[in-house]
N, C-alpha and C. Protein backbone atom coordinates (compact mmCIF):
# COMPACT_ATOMS: atom_id res chain seq x y z
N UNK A 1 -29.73 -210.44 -159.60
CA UNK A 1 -28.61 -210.30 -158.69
C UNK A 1 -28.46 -208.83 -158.31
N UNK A 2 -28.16 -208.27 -157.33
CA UNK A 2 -27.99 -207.21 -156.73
C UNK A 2 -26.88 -206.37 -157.19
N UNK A 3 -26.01 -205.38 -157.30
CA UNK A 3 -25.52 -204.63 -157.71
C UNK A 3 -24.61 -204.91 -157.57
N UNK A 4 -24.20 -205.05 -156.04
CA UNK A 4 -22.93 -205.70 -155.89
C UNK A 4 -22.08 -207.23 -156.01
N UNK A 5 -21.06 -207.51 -156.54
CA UNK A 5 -21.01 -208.61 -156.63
C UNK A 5 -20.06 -208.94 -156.13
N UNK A 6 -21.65 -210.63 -155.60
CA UNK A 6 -20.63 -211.30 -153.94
C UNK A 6 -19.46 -211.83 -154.28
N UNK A 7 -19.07 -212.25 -155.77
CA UNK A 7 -18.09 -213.29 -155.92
C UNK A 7 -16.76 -212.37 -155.88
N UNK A 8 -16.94 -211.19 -156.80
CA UNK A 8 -15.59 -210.39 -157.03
C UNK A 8 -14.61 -209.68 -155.65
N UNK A 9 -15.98 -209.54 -154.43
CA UNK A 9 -15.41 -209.62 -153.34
C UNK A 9 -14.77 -210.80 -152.11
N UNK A 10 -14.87 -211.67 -152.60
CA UNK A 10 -14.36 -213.13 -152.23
C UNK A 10 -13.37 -213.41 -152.90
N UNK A 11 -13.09 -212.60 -154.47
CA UNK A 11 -12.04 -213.12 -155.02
C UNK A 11 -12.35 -214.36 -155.54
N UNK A 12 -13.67 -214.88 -156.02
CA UNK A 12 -13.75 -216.34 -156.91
C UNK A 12 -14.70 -216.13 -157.82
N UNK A 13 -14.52 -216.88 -158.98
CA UNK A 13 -15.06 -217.28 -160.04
C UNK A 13 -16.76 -217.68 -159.59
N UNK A 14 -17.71 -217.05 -160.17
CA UNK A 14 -18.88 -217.03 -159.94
C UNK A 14 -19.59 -218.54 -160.17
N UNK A 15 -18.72 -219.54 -160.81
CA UNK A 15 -19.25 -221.17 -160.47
C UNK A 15 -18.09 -221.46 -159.25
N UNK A 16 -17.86 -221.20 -158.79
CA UNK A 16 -17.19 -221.74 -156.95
C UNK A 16 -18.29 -222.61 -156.40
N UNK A 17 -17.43 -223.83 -155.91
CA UNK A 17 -17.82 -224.88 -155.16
C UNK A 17 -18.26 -223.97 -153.90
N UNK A 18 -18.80 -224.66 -152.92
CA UNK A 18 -18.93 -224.41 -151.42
C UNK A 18 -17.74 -224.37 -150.46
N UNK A 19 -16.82 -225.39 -150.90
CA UNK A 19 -15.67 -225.63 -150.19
C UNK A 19 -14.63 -224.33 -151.15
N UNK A 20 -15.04 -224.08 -152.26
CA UNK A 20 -14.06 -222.75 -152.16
C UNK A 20 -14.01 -221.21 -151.82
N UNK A 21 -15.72 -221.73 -152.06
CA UNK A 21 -16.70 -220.27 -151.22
C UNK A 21 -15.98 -219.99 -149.61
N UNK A 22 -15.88 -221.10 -148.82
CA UNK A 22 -15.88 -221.25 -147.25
C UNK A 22 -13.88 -221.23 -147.10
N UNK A 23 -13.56 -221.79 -148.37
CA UNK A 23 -11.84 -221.06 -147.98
C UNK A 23 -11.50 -219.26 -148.24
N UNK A 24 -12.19 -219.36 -149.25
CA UNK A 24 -11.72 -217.96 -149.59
C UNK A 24 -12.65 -216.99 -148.19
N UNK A 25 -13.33 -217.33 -147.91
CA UNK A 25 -14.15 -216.46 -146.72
C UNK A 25 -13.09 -216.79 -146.01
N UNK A 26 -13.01 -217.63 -145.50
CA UNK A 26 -11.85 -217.29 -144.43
C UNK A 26 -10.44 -216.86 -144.44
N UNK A 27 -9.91 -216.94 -145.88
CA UNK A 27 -8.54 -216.40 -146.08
C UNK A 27 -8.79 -214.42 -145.84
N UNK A 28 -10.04 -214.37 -146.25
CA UNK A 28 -10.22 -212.40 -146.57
C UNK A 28 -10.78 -211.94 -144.68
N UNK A 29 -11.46 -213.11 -144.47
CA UNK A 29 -11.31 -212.98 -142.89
C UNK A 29 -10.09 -212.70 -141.55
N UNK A 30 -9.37 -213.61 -142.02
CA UNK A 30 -7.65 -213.32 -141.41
C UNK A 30 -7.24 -212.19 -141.34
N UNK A 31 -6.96 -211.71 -143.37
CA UNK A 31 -6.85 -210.54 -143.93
C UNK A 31 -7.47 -209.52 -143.05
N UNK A 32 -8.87 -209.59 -142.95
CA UNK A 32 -9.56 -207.89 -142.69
C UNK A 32 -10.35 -208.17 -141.56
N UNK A 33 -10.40 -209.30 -140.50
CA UNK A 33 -10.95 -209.44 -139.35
C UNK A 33 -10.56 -208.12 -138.42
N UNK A 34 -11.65 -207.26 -137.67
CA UNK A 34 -11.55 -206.22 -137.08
C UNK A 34 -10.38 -206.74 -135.76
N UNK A 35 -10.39 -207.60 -135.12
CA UNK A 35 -9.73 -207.87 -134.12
C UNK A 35 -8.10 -208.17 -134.15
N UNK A 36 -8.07 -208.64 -136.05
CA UNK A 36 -6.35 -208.83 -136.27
C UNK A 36 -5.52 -207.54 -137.32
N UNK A 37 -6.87 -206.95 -138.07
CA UNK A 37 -6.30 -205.83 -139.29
C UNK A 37 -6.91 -204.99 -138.12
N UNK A 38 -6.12 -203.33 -137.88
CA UNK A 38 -6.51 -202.07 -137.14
C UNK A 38 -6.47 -201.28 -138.31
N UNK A 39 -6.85 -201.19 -139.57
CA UNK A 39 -6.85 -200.18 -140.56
C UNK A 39 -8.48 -200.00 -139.91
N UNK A 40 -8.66 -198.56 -140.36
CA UNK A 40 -9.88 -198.58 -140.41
C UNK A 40 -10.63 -198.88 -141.12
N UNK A 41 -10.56 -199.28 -142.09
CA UNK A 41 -11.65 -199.88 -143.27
C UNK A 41 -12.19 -201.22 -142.83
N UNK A 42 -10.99 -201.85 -141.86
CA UNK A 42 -11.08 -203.36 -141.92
C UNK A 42 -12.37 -203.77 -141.33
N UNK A 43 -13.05 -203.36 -140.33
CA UNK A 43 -14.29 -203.91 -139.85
C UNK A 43 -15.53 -203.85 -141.02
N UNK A 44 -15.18 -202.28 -142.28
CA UNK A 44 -16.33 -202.65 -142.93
C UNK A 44 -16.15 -203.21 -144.10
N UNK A 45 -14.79 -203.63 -144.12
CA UNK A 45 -14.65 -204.38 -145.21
C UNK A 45 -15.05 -206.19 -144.61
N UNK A 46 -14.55 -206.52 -143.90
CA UNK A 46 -14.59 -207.74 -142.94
C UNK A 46 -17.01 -208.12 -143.15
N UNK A 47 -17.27 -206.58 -142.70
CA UNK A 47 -18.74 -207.02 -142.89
C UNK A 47 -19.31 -207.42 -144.44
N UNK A 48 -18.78 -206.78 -145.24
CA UNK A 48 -18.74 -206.62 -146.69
C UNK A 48 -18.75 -208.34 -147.03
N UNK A 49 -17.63 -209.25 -146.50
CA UNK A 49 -17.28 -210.14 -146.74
C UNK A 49 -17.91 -211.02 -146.24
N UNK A 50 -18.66 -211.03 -144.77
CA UNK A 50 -19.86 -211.84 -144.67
C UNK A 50 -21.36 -211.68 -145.20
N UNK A 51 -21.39 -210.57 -145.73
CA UNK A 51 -22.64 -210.65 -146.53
C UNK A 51 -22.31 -211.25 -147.71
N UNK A 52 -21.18 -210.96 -148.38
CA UNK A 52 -20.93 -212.21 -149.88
C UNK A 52 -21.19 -213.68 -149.48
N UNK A 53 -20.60 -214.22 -148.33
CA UNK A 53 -20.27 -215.72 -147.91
C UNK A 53 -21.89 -215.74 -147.86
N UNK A 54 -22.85 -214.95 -147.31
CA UNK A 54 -23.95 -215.35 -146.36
C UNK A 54 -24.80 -215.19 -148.06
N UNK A 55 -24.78 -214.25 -148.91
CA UNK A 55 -25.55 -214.35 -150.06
C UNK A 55 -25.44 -215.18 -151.46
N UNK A 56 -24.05 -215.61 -151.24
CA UNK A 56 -23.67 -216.69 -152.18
C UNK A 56 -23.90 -218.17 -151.65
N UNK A 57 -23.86 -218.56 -150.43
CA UNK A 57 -24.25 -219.71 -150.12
C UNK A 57 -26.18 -219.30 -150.01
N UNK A 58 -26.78 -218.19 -150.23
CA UNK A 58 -28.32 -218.38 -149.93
C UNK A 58 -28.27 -218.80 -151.57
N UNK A 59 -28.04 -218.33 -152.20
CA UNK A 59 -28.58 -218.27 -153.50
C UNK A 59 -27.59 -220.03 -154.37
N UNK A 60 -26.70 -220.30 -153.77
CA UNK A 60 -26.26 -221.49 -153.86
C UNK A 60 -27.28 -222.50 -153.19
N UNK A 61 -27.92 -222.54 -152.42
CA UNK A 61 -28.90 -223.19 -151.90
C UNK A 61 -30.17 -223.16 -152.68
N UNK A 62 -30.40 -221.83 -153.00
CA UNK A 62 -31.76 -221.72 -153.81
C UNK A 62 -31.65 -222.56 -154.90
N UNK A 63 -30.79 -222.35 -155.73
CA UNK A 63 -30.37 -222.88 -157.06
C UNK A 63 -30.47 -224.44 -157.05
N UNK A 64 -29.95 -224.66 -155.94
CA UNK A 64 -29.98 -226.53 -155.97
C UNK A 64 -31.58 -226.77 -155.82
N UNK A 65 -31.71 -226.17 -154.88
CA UNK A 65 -33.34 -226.41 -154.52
C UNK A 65 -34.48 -226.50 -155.67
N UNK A 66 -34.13 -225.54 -156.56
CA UNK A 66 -34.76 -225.31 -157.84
C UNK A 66 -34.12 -225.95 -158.58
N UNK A 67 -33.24 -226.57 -159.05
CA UNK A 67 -32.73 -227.98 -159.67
C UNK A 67 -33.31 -228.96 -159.97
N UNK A 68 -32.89 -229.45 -158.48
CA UNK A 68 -33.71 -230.41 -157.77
C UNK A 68 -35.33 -230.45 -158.11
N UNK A 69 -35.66 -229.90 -157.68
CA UNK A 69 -37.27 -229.79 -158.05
C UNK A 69 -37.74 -229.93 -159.52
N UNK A 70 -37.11 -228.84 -160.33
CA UNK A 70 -37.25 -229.47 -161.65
C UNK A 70 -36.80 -230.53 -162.57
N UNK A 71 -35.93 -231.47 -162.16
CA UNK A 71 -35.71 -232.74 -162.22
C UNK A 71 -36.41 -233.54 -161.64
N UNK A 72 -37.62 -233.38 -160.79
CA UNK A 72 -38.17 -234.16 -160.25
C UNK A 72 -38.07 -235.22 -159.00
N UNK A 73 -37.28 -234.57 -158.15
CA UNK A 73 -36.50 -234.83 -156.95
C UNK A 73 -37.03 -234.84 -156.14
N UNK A 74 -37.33 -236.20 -155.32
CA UNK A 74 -38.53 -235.95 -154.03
C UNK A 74 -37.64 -235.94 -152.66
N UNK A 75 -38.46 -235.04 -152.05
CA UNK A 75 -37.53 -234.57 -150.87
C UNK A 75 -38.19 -235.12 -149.62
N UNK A 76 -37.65 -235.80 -148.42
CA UNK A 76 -38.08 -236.31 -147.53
C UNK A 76 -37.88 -235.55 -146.18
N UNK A 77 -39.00 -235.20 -145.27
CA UNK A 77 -38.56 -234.42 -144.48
C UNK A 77 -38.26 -235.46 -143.22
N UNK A 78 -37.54 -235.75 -142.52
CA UNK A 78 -37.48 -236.14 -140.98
C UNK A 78 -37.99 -235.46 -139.97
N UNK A 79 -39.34 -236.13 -139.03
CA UNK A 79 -39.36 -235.87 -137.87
C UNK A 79 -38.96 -237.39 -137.01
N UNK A 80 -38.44 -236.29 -135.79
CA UNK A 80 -38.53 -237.69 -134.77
C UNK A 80 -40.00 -237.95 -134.49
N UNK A 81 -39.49 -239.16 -133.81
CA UNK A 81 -40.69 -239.74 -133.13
C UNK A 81 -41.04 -239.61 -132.28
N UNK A 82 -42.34 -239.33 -131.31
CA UNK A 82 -42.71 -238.67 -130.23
C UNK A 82 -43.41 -239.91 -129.54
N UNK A 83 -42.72 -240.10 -128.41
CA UNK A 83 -43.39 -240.97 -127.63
C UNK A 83 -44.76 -240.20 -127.27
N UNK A 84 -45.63 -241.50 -127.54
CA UNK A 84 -46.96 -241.31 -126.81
C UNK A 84 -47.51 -242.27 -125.45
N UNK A 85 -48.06 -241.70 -124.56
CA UNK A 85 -48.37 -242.40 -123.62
C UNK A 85 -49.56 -243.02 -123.94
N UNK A 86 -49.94 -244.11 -123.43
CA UNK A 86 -51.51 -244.92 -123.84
C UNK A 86 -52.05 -245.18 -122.59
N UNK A 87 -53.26 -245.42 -122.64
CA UNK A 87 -53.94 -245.29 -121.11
C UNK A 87 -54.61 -246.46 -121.05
């Protein structure tokens, strides 16, 4: 994990659901969105806060992925179907 930590700037407990990951991003968003807070900090605090949302849901993703896999979880990909013409 990187130095900084995404959770303590979100304000949640480092096992957070997704759905509490995606409230608390948006409650610190309100808070320090450049367009509603005029402090000056607020735009780089506001960026601060989408790199937590954007690195805690990557690594929340990784983690399942690697779960998954080592439980033995087969994964199905979907393509559509492509019409073919016949002659």
């Amino acid at each position: 994990m990187s130095l900084i930590n995404h959770y303590k700037i979100l304000e949640i407990p480092n096992y957070s659901t997704y759905a509490k990951v995606r409230k608390a991003y948006i409650t610190k968003m309100k808070l320090y969105h450049p367009d509603l807070n005029k402090s000056p900090e607020a735009e780089e605090l506001s960026k601060q806060i989408n790199v937590a949302k954007e690195a805690i849901e990557k690594l929340n993703g990784t983690m399942e992925m690697e779960s998954a896999l080592t439980q033995g979880t087969k994964f199905t990909i979907m393509i559509p179907n492509r019409l073919v013409a016949s002659k």
